[in-house]
PDB file of N, CA and C in Angstrom:
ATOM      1  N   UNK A   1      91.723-118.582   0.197  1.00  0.00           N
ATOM      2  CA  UNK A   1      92.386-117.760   1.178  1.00  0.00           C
ATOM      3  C   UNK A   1      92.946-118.689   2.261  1.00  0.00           C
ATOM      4  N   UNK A   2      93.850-118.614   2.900  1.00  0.00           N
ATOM      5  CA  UNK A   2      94.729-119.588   3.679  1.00  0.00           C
ATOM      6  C   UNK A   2      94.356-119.349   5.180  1.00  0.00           C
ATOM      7  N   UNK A   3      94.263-120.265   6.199  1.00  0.00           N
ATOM      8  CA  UNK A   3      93.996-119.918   7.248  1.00  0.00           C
ATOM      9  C   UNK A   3      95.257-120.629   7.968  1.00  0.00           C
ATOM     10  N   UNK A   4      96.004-119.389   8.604  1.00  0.00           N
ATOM     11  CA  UNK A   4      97.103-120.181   9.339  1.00  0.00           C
ATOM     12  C   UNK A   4      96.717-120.073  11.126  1.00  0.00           C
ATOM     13  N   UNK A   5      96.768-121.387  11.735  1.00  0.00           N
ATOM     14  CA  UNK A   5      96.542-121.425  13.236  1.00  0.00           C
ATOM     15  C   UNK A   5      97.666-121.402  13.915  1.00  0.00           C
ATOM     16  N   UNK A   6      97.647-120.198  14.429  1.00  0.00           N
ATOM     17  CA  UNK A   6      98.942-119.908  15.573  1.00  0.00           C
ATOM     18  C   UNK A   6      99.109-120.218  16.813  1.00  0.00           C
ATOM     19  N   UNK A   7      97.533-120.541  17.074  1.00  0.00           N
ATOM     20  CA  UNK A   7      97.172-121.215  19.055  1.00  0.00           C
ATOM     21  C   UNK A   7      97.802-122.540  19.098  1.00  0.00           C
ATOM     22  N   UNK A   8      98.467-122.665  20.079  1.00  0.00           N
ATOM     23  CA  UNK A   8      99.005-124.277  20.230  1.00  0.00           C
ATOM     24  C   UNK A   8      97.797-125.027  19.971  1.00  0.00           C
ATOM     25  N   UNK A   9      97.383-124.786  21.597  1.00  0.00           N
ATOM     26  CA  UNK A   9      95.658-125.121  22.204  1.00  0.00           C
ATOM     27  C   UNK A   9      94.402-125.370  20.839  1.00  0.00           C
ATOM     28  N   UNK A  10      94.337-124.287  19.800  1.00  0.00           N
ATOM     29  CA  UNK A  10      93.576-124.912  18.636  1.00  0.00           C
ATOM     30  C   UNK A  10      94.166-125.555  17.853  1.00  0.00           C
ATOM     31  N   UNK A  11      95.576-125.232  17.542  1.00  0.00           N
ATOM     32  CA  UNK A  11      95.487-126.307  16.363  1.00  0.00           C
ATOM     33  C   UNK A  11      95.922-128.074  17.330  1.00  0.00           C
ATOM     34  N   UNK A  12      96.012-127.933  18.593  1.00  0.00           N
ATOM     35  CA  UNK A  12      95.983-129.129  19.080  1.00  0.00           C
ATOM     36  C   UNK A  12      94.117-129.595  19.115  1.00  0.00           C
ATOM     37  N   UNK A  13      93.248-129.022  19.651  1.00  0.00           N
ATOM     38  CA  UNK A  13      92.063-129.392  19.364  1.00  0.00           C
ATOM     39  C   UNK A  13      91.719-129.577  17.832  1.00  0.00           C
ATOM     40  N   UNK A  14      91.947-129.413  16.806  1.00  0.00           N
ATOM     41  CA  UNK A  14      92.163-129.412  15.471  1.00  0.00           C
ATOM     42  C   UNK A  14      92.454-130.828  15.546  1.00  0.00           C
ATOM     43  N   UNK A  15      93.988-130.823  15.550  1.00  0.00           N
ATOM     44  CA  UNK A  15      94.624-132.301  15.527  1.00  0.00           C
ATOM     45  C   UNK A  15      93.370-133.635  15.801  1.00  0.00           C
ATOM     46  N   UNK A  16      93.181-133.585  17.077  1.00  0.00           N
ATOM     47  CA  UNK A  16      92.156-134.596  18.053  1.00  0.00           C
ATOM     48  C   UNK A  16      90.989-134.489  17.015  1.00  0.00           C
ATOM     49  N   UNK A  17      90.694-133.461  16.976  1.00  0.00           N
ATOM     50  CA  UNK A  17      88.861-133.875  15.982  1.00  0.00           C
ATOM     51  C   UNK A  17      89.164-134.568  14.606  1.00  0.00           C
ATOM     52  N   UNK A  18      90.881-134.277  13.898  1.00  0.00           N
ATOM     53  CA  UNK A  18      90.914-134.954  12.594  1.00  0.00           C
ATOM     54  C   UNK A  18      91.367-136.097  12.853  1.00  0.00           C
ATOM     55  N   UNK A  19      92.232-136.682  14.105  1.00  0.00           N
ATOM     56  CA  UNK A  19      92.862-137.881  14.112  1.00  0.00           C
ATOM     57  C   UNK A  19      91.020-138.976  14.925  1.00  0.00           C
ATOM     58  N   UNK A  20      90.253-138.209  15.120  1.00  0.00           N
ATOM     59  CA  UNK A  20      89.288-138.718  15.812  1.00  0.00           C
ATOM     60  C   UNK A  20      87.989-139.052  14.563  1.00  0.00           C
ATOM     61  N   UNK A  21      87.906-138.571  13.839  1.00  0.00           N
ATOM     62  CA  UNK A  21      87.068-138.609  12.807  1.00  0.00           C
ATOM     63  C   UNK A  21      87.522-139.160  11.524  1.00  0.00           C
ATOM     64  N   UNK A  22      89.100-139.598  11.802  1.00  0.00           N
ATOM     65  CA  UNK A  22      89.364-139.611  10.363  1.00  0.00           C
ATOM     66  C   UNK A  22      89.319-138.660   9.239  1.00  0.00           C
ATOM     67  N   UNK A  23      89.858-137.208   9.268  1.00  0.00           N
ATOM     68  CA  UNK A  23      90.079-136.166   8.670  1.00  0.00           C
ATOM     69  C   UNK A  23      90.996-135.228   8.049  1.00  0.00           C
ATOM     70  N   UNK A  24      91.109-135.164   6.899  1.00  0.00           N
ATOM     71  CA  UNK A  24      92.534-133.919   7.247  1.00  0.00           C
ATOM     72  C   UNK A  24      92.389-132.821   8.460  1.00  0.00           C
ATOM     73  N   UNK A  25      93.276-132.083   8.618  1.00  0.00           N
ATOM     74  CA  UNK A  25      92.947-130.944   9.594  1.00  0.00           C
ATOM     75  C   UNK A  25      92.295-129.929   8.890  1.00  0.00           C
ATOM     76  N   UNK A  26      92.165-130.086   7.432  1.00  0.00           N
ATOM     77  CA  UNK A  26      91.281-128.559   6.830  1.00  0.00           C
ATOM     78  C   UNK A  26      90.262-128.929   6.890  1.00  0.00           C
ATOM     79  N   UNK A  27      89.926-130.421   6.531  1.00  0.00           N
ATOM     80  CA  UNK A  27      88.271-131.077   6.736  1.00  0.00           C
ATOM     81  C   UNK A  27      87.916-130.633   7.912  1.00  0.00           C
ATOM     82  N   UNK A  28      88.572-131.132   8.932  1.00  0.00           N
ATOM     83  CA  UNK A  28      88.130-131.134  10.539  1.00  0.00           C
ATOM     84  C   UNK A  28      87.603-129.623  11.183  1.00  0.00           C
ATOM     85  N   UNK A  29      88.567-128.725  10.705  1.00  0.00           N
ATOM     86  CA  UNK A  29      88.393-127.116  10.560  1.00  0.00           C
ATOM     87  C   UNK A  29      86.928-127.297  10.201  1.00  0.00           C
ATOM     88  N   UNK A  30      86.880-127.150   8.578  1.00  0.00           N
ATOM     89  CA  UNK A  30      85.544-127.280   8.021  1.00  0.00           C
ATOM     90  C   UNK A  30      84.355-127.758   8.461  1.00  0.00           C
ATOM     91  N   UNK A  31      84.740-128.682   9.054  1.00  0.00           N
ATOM     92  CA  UNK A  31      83.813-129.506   9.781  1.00  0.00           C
ATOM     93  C   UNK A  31      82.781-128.835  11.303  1.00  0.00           C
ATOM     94  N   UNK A  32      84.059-128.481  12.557  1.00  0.00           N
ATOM     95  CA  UNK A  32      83.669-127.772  13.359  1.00  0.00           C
ATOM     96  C   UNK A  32      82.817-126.298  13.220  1.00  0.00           C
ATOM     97  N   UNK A  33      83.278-125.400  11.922  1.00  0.00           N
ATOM     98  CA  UNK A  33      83.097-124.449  12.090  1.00  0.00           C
ATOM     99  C   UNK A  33      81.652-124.109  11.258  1.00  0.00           C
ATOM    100  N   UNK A  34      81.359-125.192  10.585  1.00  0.00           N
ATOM    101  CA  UNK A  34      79.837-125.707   9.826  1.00  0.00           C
ATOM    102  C   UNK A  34      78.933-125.952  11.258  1.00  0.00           C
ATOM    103  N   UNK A  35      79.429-127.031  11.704  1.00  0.00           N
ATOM    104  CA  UNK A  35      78.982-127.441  13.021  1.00  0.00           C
ATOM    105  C   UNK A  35      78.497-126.292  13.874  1.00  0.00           C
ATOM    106  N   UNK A  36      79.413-125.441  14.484  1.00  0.00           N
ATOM    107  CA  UNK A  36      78.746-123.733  14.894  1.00  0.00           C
ATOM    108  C   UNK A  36      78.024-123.063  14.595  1.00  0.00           C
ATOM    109  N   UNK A  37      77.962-122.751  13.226  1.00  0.00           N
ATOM    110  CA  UNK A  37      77.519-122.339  12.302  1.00  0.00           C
ATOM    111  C   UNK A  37      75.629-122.976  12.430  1.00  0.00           C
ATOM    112  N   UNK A  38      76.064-124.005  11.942  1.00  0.00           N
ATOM    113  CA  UNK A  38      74.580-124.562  11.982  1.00  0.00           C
ATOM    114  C   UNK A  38      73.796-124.171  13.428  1.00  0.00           C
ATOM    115  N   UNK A  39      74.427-124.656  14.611  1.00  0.00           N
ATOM    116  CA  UNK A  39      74.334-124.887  15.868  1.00  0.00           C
ATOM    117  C   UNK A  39      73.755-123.156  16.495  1.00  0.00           C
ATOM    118  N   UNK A  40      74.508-122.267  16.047  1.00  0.00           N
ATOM    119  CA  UNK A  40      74.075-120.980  16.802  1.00  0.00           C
ATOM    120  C   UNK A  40      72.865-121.040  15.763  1.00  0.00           C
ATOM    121  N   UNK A  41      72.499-120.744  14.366  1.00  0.00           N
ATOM    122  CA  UNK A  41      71.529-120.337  13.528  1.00  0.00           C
ATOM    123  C   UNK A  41      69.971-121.195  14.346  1.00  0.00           C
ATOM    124  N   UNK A  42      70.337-122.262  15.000  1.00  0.00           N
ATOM    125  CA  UNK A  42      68.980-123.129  15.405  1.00  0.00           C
ATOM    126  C   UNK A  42      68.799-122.169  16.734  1.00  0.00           C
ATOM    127  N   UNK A  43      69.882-121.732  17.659  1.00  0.00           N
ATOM    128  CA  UNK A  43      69.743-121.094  18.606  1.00  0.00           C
ATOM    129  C   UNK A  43      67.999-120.017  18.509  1.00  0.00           C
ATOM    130  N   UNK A  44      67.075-120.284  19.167  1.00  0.00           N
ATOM    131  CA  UNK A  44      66.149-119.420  18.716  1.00  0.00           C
ATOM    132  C   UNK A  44      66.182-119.084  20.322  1.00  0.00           C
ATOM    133  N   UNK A  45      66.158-117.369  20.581  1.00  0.00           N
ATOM    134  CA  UNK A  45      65.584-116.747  21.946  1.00  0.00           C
ATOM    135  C   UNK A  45      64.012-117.455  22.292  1.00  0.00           C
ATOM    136  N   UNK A  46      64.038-117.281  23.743  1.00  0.00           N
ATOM    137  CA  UNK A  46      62.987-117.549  24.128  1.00  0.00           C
ATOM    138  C   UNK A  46      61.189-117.255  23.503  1.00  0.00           C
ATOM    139  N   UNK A  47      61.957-115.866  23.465  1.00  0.00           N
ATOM    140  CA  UNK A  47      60.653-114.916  23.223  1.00  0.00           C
ATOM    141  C   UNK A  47      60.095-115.749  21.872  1.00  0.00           C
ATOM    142  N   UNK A  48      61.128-115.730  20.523  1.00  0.00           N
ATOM    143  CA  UNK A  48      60.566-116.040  19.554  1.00  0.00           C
ATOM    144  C   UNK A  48      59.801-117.442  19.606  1.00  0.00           C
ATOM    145  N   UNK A  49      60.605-118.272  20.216  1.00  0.00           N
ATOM    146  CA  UNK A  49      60.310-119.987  20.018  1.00  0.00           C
ATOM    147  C   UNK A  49      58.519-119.742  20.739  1.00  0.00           C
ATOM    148  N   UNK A  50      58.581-118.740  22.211  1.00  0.00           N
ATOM    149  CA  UNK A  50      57.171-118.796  22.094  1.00  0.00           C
ATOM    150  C   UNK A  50      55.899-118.068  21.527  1.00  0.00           C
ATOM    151  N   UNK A  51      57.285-117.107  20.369  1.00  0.00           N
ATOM    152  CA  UNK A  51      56.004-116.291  19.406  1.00  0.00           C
ATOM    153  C   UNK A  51      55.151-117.629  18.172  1.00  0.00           C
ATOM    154  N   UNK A  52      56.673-118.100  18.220  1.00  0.00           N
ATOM    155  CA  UNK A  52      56.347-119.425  17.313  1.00  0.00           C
ATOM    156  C   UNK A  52      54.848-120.132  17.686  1.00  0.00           C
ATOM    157  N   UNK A  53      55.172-120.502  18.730  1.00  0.00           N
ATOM    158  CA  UNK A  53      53.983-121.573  20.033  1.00  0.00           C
ATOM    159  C   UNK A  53      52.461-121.010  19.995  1.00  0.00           C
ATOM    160  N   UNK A  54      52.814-119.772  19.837  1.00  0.00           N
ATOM    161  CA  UNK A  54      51.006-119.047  19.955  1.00  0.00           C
ATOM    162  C   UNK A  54      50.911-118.957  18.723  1.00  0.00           C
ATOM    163  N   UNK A  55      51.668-118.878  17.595  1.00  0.00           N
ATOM    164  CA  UNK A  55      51.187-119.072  15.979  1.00  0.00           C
ATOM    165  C   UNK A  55      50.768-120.276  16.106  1.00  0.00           C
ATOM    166  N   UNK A  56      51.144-121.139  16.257  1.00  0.00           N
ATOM    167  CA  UNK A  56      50.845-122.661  15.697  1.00  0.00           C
ATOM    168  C   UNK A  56      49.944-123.076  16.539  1.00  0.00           C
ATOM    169  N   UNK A  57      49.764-122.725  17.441  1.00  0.00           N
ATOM    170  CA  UNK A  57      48.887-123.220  18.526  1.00  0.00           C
ATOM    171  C   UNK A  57      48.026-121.997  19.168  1.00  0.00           C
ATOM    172  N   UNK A  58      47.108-121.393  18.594  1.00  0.00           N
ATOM    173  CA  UNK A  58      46.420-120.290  19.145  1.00  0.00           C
ATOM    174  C   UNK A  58      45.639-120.501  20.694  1.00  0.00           C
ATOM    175  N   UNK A  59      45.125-119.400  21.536  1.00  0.00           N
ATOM    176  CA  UNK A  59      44.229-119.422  22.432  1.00  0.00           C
ATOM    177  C   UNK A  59      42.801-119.754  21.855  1.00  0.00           C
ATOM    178  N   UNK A  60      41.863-120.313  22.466  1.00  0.00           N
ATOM    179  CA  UNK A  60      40.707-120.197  21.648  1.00  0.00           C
ATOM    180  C   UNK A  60      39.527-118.624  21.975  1.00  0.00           C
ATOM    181  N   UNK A  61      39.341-118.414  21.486  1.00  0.00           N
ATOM    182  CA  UNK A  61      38.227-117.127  21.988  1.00  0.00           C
ATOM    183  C   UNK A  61      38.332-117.467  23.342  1.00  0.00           C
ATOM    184  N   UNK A  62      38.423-115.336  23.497  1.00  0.00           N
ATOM    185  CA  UNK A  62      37.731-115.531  25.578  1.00  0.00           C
ATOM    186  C   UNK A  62      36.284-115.785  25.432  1.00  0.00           C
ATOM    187  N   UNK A  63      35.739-116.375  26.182  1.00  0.00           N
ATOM    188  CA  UNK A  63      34.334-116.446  26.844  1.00  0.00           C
ATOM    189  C   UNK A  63      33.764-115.413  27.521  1.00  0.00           C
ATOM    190  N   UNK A  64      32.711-115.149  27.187  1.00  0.00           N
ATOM    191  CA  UNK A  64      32.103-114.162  27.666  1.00  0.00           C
ATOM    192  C   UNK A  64      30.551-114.294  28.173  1.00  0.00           C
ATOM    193  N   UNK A  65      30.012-113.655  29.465  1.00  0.00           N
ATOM    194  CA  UNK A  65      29.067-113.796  29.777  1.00  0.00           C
ATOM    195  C   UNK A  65      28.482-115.093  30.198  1.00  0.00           C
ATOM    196  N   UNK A  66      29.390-115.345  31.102  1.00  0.00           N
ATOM    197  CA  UNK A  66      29.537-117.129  31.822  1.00  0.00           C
ATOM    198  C   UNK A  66      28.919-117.206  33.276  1.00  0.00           C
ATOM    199  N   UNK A  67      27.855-117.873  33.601  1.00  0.00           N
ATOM    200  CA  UNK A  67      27.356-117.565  34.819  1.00  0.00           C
ATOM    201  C   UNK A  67      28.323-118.721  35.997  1.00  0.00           C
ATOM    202  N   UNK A  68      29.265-118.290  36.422  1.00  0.00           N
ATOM    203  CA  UNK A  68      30.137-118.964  37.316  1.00  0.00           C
ATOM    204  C   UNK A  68      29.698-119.601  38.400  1.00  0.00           C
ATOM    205  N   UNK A  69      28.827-118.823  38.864  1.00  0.00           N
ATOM    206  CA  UNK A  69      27.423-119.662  40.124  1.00  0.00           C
ATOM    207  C   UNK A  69      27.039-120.503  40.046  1.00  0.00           C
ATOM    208  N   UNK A  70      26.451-120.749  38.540  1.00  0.00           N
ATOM    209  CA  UNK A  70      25.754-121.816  38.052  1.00  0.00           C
ATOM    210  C   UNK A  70      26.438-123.239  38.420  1.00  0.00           C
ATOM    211  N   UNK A  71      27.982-123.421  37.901  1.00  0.00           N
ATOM    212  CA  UNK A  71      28.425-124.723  37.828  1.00  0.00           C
ATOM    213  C   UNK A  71      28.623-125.247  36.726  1.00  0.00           C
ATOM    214  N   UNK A  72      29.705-126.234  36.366  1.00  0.00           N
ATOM    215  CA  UNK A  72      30.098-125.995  35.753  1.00  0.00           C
ATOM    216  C   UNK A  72      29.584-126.668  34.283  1.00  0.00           C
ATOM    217  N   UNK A  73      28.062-127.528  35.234  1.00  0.00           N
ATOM    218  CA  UNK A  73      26.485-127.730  33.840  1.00  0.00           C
ATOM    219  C   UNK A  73      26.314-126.425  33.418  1.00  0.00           C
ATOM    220  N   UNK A  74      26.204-124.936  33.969  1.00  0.00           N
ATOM    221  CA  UNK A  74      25.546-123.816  33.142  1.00  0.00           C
ATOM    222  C   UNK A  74      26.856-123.293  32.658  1.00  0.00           C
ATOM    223  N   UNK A  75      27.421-123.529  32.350  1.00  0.00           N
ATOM    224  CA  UNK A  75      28.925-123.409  31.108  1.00  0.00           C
ATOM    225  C   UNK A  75      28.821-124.059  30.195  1.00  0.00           C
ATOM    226  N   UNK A  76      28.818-125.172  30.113  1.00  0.00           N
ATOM    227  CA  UNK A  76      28.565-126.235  29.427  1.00  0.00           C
ATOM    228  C   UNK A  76      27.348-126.122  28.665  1.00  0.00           C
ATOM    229  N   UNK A  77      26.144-125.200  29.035  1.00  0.00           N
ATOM    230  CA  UNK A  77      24.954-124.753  28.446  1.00  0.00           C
ATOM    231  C   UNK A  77      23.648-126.041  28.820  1.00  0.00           C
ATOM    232  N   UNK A  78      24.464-126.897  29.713  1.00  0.00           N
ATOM    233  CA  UNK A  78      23.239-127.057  30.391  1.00  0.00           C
ATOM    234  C   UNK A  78      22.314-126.631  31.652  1.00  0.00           C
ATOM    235  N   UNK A  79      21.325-126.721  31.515  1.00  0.00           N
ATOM    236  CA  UNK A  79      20.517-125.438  32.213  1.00  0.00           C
ATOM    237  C   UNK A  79      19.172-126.966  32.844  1.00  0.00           C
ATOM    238  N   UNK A  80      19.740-127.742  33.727  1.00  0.00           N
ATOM    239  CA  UNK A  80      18.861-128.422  34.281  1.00  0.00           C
ATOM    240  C   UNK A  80      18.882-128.059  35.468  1.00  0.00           C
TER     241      UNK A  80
END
């Protein structure tokens, strides 16, 4: 299927990335739009990258029944 560029402005940025890389202009096309391509798909939202973070890296158990008075030997389970 043929892609014809009608923007001055792109097919002048076109031009520059193939005369810059050593490319035809369909390579160079090809090239950028792989490049995007790849580039948004890595894009991960926040939320996920830190759903990711607590998979791979869990909390350890809460603690429970910790005498805080004590210091921080009766945590530790020493009891001198």
């Amino acid at each position: 299927m043929p892609l014809y560029i009608k923007d001055d402005v792109t097919a002048e940025l076109v031009e520059r990335l193939a005369k810059q890389r050593g490319l035809t202009k369909q390579d160079a096309v090809k090239l950028a739009v792989a490049a995007e391509l790849e580039r948004s798909a890595e894009a991960m939202p926040l939320r996920d990258r830190f759903a990711r973070l607590r998979e791979d890296h869990p909390l350890p158990p809460a603690v429970r029944n910790v005498n805080v008075e004590g210091g921080a030997d009766t945590v530790a389970g020493d009891s001198r």
